[in-house]
PDB file of N, CA and C in Angstrom:
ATOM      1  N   UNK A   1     131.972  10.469 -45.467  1.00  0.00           N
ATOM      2  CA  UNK A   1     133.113  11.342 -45.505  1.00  0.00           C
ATOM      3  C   UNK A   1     134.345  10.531 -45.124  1.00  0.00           C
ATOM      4  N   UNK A   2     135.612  11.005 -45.692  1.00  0.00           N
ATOM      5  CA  UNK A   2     136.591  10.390 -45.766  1.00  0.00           C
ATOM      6  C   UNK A   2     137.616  10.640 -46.072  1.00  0.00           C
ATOM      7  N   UNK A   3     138.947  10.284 -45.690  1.00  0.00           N
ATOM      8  CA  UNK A   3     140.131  11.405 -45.956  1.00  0.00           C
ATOM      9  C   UNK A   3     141.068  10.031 -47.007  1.00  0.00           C
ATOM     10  N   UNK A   4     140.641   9.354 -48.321  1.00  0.00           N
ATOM     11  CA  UNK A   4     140.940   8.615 -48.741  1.00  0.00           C
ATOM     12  C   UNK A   4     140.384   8.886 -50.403  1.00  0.00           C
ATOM     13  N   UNK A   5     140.953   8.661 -51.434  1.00  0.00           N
ATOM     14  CA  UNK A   5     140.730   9.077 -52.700  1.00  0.00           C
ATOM     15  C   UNK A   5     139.748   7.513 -53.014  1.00  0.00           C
ATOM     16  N   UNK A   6     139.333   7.356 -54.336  1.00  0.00           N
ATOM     17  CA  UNK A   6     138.477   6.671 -54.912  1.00  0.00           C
ATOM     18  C   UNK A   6     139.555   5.079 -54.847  1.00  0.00           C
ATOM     19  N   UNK A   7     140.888   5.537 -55.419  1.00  0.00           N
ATOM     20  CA  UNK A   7     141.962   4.681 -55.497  1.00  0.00           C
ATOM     21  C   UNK A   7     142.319   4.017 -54.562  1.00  0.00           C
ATOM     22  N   UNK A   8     142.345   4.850 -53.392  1.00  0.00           N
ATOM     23  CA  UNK A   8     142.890   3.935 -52.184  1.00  0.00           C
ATOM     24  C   UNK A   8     141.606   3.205 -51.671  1.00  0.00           C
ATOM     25  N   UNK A   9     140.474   3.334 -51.538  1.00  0.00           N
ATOM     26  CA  UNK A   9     139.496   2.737 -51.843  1.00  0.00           C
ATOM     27  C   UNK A   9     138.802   1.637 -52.616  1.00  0.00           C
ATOM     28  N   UNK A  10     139.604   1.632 -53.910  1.00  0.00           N
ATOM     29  CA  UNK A  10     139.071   0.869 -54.990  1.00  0.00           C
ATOM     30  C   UNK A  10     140.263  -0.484 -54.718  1.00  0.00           C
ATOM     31  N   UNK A  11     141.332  -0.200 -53.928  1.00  0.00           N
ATOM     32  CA  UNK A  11     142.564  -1.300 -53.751  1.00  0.00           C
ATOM     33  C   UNK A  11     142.090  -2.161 -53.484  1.00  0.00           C
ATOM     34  N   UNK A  12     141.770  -2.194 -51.890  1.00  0.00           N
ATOM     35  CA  UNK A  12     141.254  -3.084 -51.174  1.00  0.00           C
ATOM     36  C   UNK A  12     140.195  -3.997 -51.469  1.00  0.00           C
ATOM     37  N   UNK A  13     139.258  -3.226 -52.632  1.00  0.00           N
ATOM     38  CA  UNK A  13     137.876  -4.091 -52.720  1.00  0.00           C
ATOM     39  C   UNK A  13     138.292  -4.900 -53.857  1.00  0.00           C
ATOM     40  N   UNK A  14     138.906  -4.539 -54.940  1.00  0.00           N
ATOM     41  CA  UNK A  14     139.265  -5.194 -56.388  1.00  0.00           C
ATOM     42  C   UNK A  14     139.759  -6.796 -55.632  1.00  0.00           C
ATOM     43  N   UNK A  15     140.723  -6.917 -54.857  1.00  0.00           N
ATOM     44  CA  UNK A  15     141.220  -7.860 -54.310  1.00  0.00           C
ATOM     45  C   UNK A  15     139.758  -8.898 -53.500  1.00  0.00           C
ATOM     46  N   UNK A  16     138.454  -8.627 -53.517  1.00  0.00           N
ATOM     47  CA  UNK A  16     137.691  -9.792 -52.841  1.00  0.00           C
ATOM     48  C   UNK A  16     137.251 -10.484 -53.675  1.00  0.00           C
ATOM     49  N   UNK A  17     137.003 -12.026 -53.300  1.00  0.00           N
ATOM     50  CA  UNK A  17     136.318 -12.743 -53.595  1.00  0.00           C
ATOM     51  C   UNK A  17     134.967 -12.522 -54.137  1.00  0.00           C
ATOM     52  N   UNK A  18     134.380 -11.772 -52.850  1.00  0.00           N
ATOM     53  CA  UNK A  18     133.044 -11.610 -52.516  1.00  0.00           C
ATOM     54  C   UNK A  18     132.341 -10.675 -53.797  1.00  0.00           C
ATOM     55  N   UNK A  19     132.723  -9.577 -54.105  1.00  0.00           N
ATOM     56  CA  UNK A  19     132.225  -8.802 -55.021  1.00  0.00           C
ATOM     57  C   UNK A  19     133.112  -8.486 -55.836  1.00  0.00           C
ATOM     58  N   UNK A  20     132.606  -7.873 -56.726  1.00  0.00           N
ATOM     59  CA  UNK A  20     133.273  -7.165 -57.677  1.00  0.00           C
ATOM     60  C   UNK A  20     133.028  -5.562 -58.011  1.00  0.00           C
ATOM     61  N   UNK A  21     133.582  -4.776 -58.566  1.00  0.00           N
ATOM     62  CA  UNK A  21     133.650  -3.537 -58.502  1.00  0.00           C
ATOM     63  C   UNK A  21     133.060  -3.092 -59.477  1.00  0.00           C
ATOM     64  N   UNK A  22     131.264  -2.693 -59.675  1.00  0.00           N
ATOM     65  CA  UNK A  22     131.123  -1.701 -60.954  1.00  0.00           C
ATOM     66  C   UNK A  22     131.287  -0.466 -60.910  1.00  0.00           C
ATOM     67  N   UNK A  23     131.569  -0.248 -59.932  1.00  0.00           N
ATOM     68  CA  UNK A  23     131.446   2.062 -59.851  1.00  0.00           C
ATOM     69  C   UNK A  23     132.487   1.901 -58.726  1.00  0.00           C
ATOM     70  N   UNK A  24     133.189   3.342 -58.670  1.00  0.00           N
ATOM     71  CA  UNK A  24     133.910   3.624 -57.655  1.00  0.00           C
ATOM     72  C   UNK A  24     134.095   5.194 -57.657  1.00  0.00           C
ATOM     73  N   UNK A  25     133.457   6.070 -57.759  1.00  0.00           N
ATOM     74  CA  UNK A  25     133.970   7.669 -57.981  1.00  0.00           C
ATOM     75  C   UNK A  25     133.443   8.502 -56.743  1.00  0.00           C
ATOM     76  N   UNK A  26     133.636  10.023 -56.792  1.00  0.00           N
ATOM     77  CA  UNK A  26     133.246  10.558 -55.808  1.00  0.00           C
ATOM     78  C   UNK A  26     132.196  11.188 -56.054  1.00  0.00           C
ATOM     79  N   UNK A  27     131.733  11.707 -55.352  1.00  0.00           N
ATOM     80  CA  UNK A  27     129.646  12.117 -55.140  1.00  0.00           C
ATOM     81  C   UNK A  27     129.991  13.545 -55.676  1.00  0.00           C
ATOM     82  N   UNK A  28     129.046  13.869 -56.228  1.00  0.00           N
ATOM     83  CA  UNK A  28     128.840  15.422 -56.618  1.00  0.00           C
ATOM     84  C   UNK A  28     128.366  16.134 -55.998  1.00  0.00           C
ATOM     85  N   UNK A  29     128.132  15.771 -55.162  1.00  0.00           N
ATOM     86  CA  UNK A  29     127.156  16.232 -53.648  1.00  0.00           C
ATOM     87  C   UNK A  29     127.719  16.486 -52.688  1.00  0.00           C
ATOM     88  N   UNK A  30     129.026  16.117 -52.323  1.00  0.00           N
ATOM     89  CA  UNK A  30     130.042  16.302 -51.167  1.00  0.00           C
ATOM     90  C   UNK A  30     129.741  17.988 -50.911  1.00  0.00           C
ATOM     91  N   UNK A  31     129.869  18.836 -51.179  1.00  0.00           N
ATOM     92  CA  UNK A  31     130.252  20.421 -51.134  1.00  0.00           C
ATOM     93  C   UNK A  31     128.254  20.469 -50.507  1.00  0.00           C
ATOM     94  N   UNK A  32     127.208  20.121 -51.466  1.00  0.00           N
ATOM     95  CA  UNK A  32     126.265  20.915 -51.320  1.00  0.00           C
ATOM     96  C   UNK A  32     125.762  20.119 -49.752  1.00  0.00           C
ATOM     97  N   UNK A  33     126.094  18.782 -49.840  1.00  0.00           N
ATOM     98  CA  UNK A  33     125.839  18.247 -48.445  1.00  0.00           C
ATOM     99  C   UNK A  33     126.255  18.447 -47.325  1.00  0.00           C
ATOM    100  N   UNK A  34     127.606  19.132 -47.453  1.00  0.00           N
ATOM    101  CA  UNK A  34     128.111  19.902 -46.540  1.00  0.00           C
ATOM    102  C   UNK A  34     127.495  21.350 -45.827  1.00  0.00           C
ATOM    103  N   UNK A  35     127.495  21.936 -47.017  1.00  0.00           N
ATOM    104  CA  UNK A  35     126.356  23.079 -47.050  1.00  0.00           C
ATOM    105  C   UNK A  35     125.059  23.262 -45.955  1.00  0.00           C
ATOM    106  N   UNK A  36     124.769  22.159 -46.407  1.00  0.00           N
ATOM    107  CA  UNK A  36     123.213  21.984 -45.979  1.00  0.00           C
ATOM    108  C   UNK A  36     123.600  21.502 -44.520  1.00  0.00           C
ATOM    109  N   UNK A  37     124.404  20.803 -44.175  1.00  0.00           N
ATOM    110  CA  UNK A  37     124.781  20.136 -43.103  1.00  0.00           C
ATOM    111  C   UNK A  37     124.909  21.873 -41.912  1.00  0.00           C
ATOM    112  N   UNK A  38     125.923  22.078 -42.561  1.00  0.00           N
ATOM    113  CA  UNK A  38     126.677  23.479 -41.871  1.00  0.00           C
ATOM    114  C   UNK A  38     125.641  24.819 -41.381  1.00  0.00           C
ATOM    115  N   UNK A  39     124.721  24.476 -42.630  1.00  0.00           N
ATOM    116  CA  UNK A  39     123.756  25.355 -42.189  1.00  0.00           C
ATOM    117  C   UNK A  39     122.166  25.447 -41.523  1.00  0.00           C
ATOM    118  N   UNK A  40     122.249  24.324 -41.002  1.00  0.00           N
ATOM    119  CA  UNK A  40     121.478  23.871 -39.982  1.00  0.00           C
ATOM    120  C   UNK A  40     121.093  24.267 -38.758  1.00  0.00           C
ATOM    121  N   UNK A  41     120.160  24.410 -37.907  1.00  0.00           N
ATOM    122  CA  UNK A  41     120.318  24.719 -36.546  1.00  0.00           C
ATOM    123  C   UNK A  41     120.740  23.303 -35.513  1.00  0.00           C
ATOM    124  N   UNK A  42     121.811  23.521 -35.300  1.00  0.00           N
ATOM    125  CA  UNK A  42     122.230  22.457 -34.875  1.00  0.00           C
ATOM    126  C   UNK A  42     123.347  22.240 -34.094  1.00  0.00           C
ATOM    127  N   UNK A  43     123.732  21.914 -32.425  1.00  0.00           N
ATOM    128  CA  UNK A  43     124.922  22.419 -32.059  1.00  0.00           C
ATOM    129  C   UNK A  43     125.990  21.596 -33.079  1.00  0.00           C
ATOM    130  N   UNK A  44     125.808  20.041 -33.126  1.00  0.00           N
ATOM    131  CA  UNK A  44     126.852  19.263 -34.007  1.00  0.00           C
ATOM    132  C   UNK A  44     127.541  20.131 -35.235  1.00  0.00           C
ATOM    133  N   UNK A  45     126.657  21.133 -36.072  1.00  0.00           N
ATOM    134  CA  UNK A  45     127.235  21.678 -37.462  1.00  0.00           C
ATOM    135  C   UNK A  45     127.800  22.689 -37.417  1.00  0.00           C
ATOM    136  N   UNK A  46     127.284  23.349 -36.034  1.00  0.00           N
ATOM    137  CA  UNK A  46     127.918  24.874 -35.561  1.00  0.00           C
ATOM    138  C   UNK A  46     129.287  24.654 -35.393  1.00  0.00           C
ATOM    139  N   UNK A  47     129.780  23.679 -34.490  1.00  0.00           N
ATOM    140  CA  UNK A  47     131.337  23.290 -34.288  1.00  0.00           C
ATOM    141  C   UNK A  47     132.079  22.744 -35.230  1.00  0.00           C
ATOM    142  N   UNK A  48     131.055  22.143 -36.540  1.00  0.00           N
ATOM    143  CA  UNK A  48     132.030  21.604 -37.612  1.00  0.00           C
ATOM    144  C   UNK A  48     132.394  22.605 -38.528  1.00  0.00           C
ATOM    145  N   UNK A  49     131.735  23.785 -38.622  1.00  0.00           N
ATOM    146  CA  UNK A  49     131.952  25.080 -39.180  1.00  0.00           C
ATOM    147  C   UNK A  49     133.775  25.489 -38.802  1.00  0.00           C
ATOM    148  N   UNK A  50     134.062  25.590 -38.590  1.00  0.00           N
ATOM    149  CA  UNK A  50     135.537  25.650 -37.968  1.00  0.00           C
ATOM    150  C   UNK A  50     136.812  24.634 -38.813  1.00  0.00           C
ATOM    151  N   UNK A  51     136.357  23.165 -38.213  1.00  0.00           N
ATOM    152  CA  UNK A  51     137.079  22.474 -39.253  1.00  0.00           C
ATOM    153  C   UNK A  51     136.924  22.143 -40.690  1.00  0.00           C
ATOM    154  N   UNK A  52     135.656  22.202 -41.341  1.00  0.00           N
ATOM    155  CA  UNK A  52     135.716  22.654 -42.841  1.00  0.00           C
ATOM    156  C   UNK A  52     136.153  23.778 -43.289  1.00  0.00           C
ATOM    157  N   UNK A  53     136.044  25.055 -42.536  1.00  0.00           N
ATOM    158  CA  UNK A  53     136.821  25.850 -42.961  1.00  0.00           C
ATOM    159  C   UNK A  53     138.623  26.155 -42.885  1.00  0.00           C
ATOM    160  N   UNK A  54     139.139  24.929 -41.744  1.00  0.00           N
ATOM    161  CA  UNK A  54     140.620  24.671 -41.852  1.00  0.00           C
ATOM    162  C   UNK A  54     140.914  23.668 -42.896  1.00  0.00           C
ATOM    163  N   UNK A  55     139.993  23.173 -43.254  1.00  0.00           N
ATOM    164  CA  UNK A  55     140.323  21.378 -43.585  1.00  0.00           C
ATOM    165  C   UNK A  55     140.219  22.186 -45.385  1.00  0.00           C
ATOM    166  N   UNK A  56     139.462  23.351 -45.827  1.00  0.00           N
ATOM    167  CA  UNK A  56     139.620  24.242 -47.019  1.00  0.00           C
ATOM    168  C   UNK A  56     139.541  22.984 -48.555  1.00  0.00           C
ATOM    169  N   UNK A  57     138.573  22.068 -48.502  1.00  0.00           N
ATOM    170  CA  UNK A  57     138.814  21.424 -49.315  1.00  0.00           C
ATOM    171  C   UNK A  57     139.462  20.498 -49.867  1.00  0.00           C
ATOM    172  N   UNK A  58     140.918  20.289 -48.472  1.00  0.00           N
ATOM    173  CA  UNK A  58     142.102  19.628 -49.164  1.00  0.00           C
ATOM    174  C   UNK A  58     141.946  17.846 -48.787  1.00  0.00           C
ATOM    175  N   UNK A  59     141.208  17.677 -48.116  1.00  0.00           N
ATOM    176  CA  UNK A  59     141.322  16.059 -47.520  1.00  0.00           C
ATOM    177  C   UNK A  59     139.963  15.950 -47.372  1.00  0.00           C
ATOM    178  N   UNK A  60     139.128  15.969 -47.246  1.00  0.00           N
ATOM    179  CA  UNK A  60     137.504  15.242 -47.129  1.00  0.00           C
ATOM    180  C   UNK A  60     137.554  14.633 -48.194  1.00  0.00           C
ATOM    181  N   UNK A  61     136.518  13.355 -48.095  1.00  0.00           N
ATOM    182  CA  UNK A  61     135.873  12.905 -49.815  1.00  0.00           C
ATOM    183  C   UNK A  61     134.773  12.457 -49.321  1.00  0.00           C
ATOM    184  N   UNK A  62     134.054  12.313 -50.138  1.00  0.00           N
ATOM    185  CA  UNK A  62     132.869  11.054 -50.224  1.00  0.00           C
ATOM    186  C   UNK A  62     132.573  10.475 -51.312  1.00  0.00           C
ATOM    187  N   UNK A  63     132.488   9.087 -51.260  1.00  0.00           N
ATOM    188  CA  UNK A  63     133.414   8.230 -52.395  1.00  0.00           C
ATOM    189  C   UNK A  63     131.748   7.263 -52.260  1.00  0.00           C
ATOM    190  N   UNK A  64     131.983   6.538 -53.502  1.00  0.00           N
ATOM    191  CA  UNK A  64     130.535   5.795 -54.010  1.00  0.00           C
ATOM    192  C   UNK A  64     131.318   4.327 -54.386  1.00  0.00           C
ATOM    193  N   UNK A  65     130.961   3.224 -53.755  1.00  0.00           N
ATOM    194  CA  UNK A  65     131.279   2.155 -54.172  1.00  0.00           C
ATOM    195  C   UNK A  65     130.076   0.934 -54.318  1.00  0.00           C
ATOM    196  N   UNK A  66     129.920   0.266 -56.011  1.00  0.00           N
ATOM    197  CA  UNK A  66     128.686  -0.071 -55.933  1.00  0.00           C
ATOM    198  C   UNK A  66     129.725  -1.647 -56.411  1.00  0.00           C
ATOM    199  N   UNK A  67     129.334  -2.985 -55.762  1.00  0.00           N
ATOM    200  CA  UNK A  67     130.228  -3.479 -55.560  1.00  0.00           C
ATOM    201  C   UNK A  67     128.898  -4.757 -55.259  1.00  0.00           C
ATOM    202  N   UNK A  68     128.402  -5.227 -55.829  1.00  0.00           N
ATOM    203  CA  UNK A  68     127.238  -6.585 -56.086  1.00  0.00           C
ATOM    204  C   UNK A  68     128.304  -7.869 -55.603  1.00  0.00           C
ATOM    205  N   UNK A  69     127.491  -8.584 -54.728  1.00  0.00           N
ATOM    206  CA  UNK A  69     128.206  -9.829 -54.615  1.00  0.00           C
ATOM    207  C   UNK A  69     128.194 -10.672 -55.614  1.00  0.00           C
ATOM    208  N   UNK A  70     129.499 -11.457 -55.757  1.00  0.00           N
ATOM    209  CA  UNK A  70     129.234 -12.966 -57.092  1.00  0.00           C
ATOM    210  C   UNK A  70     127.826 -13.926 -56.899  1.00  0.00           C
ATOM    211  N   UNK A  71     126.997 -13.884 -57.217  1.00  0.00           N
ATOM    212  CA  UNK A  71     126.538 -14.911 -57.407  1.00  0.00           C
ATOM    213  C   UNK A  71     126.652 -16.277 -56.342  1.00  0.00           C
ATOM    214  N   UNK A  72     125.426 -16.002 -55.538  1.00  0.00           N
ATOM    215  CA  UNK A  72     125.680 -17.543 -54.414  1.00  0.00           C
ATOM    216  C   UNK A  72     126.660 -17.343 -53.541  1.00  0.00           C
ATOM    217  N   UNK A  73     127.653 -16.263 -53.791  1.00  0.00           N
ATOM    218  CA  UNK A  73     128.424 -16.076 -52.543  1.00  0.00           C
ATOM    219  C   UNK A  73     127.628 -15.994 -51.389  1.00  0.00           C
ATOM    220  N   UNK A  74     126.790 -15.180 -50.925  1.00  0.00           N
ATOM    221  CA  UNK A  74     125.982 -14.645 -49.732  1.00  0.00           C
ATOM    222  C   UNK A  74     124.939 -15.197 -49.715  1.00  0.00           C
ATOM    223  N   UNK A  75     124.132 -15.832 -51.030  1.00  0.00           N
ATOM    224  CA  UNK A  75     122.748 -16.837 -51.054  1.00  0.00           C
ATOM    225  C   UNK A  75     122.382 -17.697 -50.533  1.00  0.00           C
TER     226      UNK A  75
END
């Protein structure tokens, strides 16, 4: 989770050496993982119940970055 789009995300990494960028989008799963999270017995999800329901969709993400090192960089 993350209060940052795919873009502001994808800035920083395009610029390494180290890898390169094949995927960068957001999960389709964010909402149902939440879900499942929230509806848990659990004191941690009971109190987050509150701020997902202020936070209404507008700033969370969860973002997917698949990002393979070059070759022999890390080998």
């Amino acid at each position: 989770m993350n209060f940052h789009s795919c873009d502001w995300w994808y800035k920083p990494w395009k610029t390494s050496d180290s890898v390169r960028i094949q995927e960068c989008k957001e999960l389709n799963c964010f909402e149902e993982a939440w879900q499942d999270w929230l509806s848990c017995d659990n004191d941690y999800a009971r109190r987050d119940i509150g701020m997902m329901e202020a936070e209404a969709g507008n700033y969370f993400n969860l973002v997917s970055i698949v990002a393979p090192n070059y070759e022999g960089v890390y080998s």
